[in-house]
Protein backbone atom coordinates (compact mmCIF):
# COMPACT_ATOMS: atom_id res chain seq x y z
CA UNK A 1 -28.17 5.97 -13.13
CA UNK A 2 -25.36 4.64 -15.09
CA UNK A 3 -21.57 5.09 -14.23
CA UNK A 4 -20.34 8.28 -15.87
CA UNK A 5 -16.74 6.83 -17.97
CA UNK A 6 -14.44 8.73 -19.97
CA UNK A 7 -13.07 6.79 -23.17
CA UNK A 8 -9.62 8.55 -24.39
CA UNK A 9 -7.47 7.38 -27.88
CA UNK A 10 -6.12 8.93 -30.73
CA UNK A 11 -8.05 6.27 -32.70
CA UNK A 12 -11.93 7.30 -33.87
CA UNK A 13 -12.42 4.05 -34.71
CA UNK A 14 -11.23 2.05 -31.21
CA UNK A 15 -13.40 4.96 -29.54
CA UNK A 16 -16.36 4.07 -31.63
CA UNK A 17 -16.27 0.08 -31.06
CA UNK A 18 -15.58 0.49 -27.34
CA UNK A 19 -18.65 2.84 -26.83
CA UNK A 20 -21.36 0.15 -28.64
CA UNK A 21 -19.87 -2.35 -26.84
CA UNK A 22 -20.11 -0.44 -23.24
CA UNK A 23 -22.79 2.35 -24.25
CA UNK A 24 -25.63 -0.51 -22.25
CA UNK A 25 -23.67 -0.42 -18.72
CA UNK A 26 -22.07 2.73 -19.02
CA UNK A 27 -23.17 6.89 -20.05
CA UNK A 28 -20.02 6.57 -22.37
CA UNK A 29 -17.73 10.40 -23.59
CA UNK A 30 -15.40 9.95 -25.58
CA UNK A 31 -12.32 11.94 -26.43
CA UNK A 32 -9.82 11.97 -29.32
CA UNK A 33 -6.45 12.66 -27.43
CA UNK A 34 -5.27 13.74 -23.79
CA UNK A 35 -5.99 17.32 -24.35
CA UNK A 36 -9.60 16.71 -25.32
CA UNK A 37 -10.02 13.95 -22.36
CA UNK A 38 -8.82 17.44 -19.74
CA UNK A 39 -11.34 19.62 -21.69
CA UNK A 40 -14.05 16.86 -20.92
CA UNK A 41 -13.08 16.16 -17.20
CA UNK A 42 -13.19 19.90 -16.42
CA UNK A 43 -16.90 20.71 -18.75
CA UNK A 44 -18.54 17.43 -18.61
CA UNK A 45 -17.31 15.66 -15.00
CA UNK A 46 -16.91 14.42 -12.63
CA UNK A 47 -16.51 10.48 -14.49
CA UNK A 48 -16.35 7.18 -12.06
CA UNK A 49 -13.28 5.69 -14.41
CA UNK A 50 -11.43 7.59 -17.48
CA UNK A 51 -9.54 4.74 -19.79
CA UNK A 52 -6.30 5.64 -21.92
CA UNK A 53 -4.64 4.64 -24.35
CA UNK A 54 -0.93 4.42 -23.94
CA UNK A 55 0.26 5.98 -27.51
CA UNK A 56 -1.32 9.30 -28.16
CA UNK A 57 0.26 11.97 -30.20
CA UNK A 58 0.79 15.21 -27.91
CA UNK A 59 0.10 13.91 -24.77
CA UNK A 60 0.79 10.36 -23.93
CA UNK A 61 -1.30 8.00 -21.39
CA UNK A 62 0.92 8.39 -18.34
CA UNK A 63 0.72 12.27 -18.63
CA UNK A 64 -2.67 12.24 -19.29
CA UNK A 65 -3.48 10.24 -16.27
CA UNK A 66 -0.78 12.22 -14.14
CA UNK A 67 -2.80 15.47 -15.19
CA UNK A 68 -6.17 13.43 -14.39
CA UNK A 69 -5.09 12.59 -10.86
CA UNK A 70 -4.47 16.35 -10.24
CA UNK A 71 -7.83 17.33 -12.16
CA UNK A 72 -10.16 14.37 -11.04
CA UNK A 73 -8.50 12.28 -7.93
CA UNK A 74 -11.47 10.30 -7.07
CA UNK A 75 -11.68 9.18 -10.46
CA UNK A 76 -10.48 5.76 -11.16
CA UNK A 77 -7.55 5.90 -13.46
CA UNK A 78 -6.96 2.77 -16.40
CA UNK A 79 -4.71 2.37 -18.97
CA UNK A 80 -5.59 0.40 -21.95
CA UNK A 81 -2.34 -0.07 -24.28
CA UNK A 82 -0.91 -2.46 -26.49
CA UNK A 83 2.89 -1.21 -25.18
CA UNK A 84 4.33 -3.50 -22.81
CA UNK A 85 7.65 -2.00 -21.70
CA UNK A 86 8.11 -1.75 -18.16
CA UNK A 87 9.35 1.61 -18.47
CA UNK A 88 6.17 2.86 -19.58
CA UNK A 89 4.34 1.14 -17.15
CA UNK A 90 6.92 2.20 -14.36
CA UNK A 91 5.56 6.14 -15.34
CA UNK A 92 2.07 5.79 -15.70
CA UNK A 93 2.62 4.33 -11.63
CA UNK A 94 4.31 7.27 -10.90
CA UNK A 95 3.03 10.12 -12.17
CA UNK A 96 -0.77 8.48 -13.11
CA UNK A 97 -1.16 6.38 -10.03
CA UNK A 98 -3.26 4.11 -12.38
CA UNK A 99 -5.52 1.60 -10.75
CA UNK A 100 -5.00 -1.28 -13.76
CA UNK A 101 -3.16 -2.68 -17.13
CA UNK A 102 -5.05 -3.70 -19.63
CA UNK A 103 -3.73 -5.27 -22.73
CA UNK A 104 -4.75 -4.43 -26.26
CA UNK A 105 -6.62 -6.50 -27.65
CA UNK A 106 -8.51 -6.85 -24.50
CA UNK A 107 -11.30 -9.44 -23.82
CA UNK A 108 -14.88 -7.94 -23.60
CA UNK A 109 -15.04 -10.04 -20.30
CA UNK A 110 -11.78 -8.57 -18.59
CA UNK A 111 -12.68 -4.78 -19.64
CA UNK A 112 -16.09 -5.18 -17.99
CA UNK A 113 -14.77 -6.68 -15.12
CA UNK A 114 -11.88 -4.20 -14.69
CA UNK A 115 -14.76 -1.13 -15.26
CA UNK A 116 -17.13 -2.89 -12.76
CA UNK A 117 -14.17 -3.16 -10.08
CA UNK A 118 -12.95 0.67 -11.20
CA UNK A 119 -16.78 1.97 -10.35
CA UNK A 120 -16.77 0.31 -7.13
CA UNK A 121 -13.43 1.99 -5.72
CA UNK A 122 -14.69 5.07 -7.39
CA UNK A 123 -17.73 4.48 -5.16
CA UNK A 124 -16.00 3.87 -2.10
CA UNK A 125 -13.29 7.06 -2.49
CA UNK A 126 -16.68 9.23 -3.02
CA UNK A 127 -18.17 8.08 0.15
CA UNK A 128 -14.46 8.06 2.25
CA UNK A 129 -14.44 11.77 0.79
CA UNK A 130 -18.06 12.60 2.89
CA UNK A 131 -17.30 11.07 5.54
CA UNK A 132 -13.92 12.63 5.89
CA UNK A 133 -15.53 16.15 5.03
CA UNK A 134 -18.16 15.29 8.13
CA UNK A 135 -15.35 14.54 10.57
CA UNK A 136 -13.50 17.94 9.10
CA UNK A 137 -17.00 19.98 10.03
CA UNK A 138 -16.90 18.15 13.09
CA UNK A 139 -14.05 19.72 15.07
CA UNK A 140 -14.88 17.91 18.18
CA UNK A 141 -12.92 15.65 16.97
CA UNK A 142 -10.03 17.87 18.34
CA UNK A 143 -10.91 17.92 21.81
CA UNK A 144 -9.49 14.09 22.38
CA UNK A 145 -6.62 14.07 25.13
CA UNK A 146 -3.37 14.14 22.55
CA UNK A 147 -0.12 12.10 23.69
CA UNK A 148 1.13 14.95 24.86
CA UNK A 149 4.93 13.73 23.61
CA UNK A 150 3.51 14.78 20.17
CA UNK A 151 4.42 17.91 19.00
CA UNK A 152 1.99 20.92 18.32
CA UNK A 153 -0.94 19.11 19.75
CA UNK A 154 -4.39 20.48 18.26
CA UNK A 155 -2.70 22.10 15.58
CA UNK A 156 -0.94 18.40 14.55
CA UNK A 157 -4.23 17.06 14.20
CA UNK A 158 -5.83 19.50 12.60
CA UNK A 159 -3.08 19.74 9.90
CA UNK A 160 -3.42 15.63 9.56
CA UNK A 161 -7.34 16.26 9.05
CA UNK A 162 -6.17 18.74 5.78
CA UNK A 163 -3.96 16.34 4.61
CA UNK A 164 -6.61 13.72 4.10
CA UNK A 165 -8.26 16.01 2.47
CA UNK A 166 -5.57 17.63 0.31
CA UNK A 167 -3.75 14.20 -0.21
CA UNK A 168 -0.43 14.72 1.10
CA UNK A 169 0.16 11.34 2.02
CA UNK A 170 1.69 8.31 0.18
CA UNK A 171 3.49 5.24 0.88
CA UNK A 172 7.36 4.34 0.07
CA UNK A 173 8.43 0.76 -0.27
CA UNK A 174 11.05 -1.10 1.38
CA UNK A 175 12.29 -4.60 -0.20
CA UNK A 176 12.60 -7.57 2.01
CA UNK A 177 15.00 -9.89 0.36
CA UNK A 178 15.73 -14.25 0.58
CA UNK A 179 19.14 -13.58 2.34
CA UNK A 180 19.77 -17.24 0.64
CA UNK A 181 20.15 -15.39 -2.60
CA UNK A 182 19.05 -12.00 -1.92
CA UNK A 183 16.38 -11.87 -4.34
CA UNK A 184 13.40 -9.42 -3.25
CA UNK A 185 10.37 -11.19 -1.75
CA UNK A 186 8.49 -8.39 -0.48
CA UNK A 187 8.04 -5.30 0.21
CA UNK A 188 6.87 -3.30 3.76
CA UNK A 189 4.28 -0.33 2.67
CA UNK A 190 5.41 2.82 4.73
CA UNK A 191 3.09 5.68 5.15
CA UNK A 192 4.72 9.17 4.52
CA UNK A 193 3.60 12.78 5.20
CA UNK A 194 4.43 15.52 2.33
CA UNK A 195 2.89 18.95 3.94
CA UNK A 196 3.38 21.93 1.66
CA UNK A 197 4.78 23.71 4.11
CA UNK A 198 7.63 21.47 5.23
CA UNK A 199 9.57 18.61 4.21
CA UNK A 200 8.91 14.87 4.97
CA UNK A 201 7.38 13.86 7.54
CA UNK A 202 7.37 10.00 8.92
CA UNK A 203 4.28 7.80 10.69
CA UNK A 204 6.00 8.19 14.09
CA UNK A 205 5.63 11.72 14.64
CA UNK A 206 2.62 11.53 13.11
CA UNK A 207 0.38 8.39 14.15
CA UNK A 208 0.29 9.16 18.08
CA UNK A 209 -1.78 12.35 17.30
CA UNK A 210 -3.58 10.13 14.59
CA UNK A 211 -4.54 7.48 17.60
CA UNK A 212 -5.40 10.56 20.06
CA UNK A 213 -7.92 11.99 18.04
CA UNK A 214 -9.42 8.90 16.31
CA UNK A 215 -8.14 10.10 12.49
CA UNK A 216 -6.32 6.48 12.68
CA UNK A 217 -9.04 4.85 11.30
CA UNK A 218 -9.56 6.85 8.10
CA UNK A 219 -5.52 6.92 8.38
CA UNK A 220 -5.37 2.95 8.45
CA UNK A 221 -7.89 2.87 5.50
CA UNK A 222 -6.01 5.13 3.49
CA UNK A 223 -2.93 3.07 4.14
CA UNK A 224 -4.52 -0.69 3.52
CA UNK A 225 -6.00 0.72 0.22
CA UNK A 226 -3.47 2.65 -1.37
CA UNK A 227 -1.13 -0.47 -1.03
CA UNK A 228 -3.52 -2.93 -2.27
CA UNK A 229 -4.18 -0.94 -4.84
CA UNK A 230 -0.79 0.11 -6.32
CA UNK A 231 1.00 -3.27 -5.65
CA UNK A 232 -2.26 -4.76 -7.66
CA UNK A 233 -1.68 -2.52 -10.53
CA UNK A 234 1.98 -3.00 -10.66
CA UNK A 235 2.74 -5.35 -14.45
CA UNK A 236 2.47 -8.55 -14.46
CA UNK A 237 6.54 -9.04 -14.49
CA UNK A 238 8.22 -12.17 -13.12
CA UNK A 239 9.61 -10.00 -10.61
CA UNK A 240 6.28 -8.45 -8.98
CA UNK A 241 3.92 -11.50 -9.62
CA UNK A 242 4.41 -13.06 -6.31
CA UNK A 243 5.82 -10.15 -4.21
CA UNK A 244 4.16 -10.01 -0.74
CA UNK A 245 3.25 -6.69 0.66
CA UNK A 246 3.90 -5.82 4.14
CA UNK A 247 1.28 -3.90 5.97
CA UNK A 248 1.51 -1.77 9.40
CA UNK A 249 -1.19 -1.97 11.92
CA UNK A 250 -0.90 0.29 14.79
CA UNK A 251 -2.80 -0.13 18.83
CA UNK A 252 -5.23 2.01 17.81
CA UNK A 253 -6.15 0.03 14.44
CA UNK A 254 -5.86 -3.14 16.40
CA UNK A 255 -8.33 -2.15 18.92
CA UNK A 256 -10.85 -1.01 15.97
CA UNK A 257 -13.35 -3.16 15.58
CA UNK A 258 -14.14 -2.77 12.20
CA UNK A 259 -10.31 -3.25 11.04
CA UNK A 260 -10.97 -6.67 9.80
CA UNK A 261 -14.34 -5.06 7.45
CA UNK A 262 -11.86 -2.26 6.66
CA UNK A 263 -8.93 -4.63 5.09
CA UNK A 264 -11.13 -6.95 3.87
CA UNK A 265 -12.68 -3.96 1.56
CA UNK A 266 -9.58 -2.93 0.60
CA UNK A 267 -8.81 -5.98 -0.94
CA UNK A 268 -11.70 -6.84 -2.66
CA UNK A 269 -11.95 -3.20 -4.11
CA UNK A 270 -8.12 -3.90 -5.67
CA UNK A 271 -8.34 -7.48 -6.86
CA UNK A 272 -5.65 -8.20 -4.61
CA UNK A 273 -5.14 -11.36 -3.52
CA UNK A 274 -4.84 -11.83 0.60
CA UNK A 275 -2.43 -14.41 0.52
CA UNK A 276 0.15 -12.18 -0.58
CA UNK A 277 -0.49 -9.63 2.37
CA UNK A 278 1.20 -9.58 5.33
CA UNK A 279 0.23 -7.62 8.44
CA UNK A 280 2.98 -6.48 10.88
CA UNK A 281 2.47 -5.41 14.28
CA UNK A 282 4.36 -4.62 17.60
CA UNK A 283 4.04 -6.40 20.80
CA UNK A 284 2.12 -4.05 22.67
CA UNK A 285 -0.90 -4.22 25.29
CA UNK A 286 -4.07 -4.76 23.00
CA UNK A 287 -1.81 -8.25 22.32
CA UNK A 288 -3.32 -9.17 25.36
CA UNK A 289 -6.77 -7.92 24.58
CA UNK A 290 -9.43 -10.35 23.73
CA UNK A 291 -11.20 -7.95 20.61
CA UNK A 292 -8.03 -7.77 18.71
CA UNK A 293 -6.91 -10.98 18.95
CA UNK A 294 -10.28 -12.01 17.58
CA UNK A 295 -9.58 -9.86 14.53
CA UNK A 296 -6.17 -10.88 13.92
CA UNK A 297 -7.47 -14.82 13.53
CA UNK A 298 -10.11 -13.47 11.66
CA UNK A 299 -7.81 -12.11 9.01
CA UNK A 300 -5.31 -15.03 9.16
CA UNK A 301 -8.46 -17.43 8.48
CA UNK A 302 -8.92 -15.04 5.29
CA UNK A 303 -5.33 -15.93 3.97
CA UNK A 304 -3.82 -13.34 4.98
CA UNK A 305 -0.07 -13.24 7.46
CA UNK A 306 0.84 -12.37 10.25
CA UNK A 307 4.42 -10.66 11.41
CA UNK A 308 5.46 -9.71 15.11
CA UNK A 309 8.42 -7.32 15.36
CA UNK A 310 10.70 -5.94 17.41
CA UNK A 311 11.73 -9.49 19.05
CA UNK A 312 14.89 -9.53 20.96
CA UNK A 313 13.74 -12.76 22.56
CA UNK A 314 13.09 -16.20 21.83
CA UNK A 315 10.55 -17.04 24.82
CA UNK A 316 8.35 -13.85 23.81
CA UNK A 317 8.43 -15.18 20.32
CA UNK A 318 6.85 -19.01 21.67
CA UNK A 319 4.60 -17.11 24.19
CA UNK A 320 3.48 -15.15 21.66
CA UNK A 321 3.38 -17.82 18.88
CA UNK A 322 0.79 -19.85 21.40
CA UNK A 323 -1.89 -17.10 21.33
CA UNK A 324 -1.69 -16.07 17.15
CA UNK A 325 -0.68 -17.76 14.45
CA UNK A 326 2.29 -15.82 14.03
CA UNK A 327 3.98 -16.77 10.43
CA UNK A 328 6.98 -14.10 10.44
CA UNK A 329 9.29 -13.06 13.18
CA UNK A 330 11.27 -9.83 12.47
CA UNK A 331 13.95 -9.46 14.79
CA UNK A 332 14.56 -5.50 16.04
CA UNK A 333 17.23 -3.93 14.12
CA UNK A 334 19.72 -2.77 16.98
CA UNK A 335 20.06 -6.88 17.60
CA UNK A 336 21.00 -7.29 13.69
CA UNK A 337 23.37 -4.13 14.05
CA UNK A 338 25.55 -5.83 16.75
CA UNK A 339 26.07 -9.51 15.42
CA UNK A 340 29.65 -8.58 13.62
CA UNK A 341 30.83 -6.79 16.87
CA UNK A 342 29.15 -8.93 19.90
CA UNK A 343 28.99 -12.63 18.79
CA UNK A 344 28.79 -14.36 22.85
CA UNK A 345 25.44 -12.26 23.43
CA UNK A 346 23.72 -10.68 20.66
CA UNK A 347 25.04 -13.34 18.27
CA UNK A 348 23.29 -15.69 20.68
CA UNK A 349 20.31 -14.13 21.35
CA UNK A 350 19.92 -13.69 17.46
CA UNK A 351 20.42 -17.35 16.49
CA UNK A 352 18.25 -18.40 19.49
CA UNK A 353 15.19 -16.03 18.16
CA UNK A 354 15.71 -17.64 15.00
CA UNK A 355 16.40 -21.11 15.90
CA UNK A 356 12.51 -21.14 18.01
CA UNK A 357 10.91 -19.47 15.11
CA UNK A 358 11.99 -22.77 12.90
CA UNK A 359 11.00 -25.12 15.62
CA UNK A 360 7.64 -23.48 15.71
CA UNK A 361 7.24 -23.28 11.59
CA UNK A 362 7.89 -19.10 11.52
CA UNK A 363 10.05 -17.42 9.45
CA UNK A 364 12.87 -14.83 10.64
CA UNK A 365 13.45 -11.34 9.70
CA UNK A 366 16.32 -9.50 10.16
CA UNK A 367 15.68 -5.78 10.44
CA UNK A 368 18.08 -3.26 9.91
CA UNK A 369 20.99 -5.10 7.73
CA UNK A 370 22.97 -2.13 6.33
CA UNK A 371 26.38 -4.26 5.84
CA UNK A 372 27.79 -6.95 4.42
CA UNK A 373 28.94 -8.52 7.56
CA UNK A 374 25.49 -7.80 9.43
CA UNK A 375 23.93 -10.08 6.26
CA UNK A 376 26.64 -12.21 6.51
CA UNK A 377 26.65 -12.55 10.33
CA UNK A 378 22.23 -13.33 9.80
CA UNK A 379 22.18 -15.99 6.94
CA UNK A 380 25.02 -17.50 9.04
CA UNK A 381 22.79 -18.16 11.89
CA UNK A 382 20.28 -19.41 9.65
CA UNK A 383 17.77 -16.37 9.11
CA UNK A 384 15.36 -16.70 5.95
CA UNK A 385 15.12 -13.12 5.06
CA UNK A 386 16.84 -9.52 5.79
CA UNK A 387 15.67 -5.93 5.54
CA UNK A 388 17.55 -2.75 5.50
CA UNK A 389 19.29 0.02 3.83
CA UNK A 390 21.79 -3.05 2.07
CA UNK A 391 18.97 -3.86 0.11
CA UNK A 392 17.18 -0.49 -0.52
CA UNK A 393 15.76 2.62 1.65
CA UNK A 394 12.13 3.19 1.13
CA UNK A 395 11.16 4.38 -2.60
CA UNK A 396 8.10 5.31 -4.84
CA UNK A 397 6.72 2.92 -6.08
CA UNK A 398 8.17 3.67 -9.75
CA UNK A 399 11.85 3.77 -8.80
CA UNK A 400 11.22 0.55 -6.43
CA UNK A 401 10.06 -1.38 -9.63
CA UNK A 402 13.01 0.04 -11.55
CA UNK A 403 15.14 -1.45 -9.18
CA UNK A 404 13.54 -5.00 -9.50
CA UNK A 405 13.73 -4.70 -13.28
CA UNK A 406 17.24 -3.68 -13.08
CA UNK A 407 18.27 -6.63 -10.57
């Protein structure tokens, strides 16, 4: 059976030339305008992909695709426009959560290759969405032992089980800037929790319950992919072109052995390359474990980073270096807090961590820099890079690229 995909333009005439060209790979609809493409998802879907063009009268692409996401979220979202301005693009991430940019006029060769990538994500959301609705009828799930530090227990994980579901999660972005010049060099993906019944909700009251029950493996998918994904999709602007994205990994995901299958799918389903991912984790007991050190060289032999934090000591940092190929050393935020204040120890603990991580070829992090002296104080003692409310608290995706257009 061919991919179902939804065509949408105020122009007859595009409509018509893109359906003979894609009519033999595709079951092609068509739609003059946003309101007709609605009236089509809701009599005539569910589609794999629905394209848009940017410039419609009534409706434009980014609210169409906003109102598709709500309508249709497993559908894979494109927008096909001859507007460039990164304000438009900054909305259609926003509100349409769109999966790529094309360019009008667009190659034959890079629409079908977009389309072929689009039906394969399409694919895989379809099939996370059954096996997500088997765990859901399978409330043994619940009966794990839960940390019992974590609030509200069954009813937690239960509630994290509907939020899959109903997605309520997304992920914020934090720069991490060149404290040489303070331009942005990254950014660390950081999972969120909106439940409709309360306010925000963070990954550490969350992810303990998440590990407890085993929902940290859907979790950890969810997380990989979404930030693959968006990052991938953000323009093609000299700022974002070469932005690495930073990417959690909990014990639990560590310990999985099918996290290396898991990120490696995320990747290819985005188009995202793996040289610009970096994966941070804690120094914790599966460190020591024989499994997830296997997958962590696993991933670094696929291109990918690797970024131990929380350091507060320079012979952790070489112990650890000797047993992973460690490429980024963030060092724990309450360190960066006190090097204005407490130059004879944390001042010398600081340039220590820093000073091994050069002699072994790893770059330093500072964590936490919300000052001018605490940046000061770090690109002093010779840090690379810094993170921290001075540069930015975590934002949506759209107001993170504002920023970087801005700057």
């Amino acid at each position: 059976m061919k991919p179902r995909l939804l065509l949408v333009d105020d122009d007859a005439k595009i409509l018509s030339g893109l359906r003979r060209q894609l009519h033999s790979r595709y079951a092609v609809t068509v739609a003059e305008g946003g309101e007709a493409g609605l009236a089509a998802i809701a009599e005539q879907g569910p589609f794999a992909v629905v394209v848009s063009d940017m410039r419609m009268p009534g409706m434009d692409g980014a609210t169409f695709l906003a109102r598709v996401r709500v309508a249709a979220p497993l559908t894979t979202r494109v927008l096909l426009t001859g507007q460039t301005e990164p304000a438009a693009a900054i909305r259609a991430i926003n509100d349409g959560q769109v999966f790529r940019f094309l360019n009008k006029p667009c190659p034959p060769e890079t629409l079908d290759r977009c389309l072929q990538e689009a039906v394969v994500r399409y694919e895989a959301a379809r099939d996370e969405e059954s096996a997500l609705a088997a765990v859901l009828a399978d409330r043994r799930v619940l009966d794990h032992a839960l940390d019992p530090t974590v609030p509200a227990g069954d009813a937690l994980a239960a509630e994290l089980l509907d939020a899959l579901r109903n997605g309520e999660f997304h992920l914020r972005y934090q720069p991490i800037v060149a404290l040489a010049d303070e331009r942005v060099i990254g950014v660390e993906a950081l999972m969120r929790w909106t439940p409709a019944h309360t306010g925000l909700v963070t990954a550490a009251h969350f992810i303990p319950a998440a590990e407890a029950t085993g929902l940290i493996r859907p979790l950890g998918r969810w997380v990989m992919s979404a930030a693959c994904q968006e990052v991938a999709s953000w323009p093609a602007l000299s700022v974002t072109e070469s932005l690495r994205v930073h990417i959690n990994l909990s014990e639990g995901q560590l310990r999985d052995p099918q996290l290396a299958h898991d990120l490696q799918q995320a990747l290819t389903l985005s188009g995202f390359d793996p040289r610009r991912v970096t994966l941070e984790i804690d120094h914790g007991p599966a460190l020591s474990e024989r499994q997830p050190l296997a997958s962590l060289r696993t991933l670094c032999n696929r291109g990918m980073e690797l970024a131990l934090c929380g350091f507060t000591d320079a012979a952790l940092l070489r112990d650890t270096a000797e047993r992973l190929p460690l490429a980024v050393a963030k060092i724990r935020r309450h360190l960066t807090a006190l090097l204005p204040t407490d130059e004879q120890h944390s001042g010398v603990l600081f340039a220590q961590i820093v000073a091994t991580a050069h002699d072994l070829g790893i770059r330093a992090v500072a964590e936490g820099i919300e000052t001018d002296a605490q940046r000061d104080a770090a690109r002093d003692r010779g840090c690379d890079h810094g993170q921290g409310y001075r540069y930015g608290s975590p934002a949506e995706a759209g107001d993170l690229l504002t920023l970087l257009v801005g700057a």
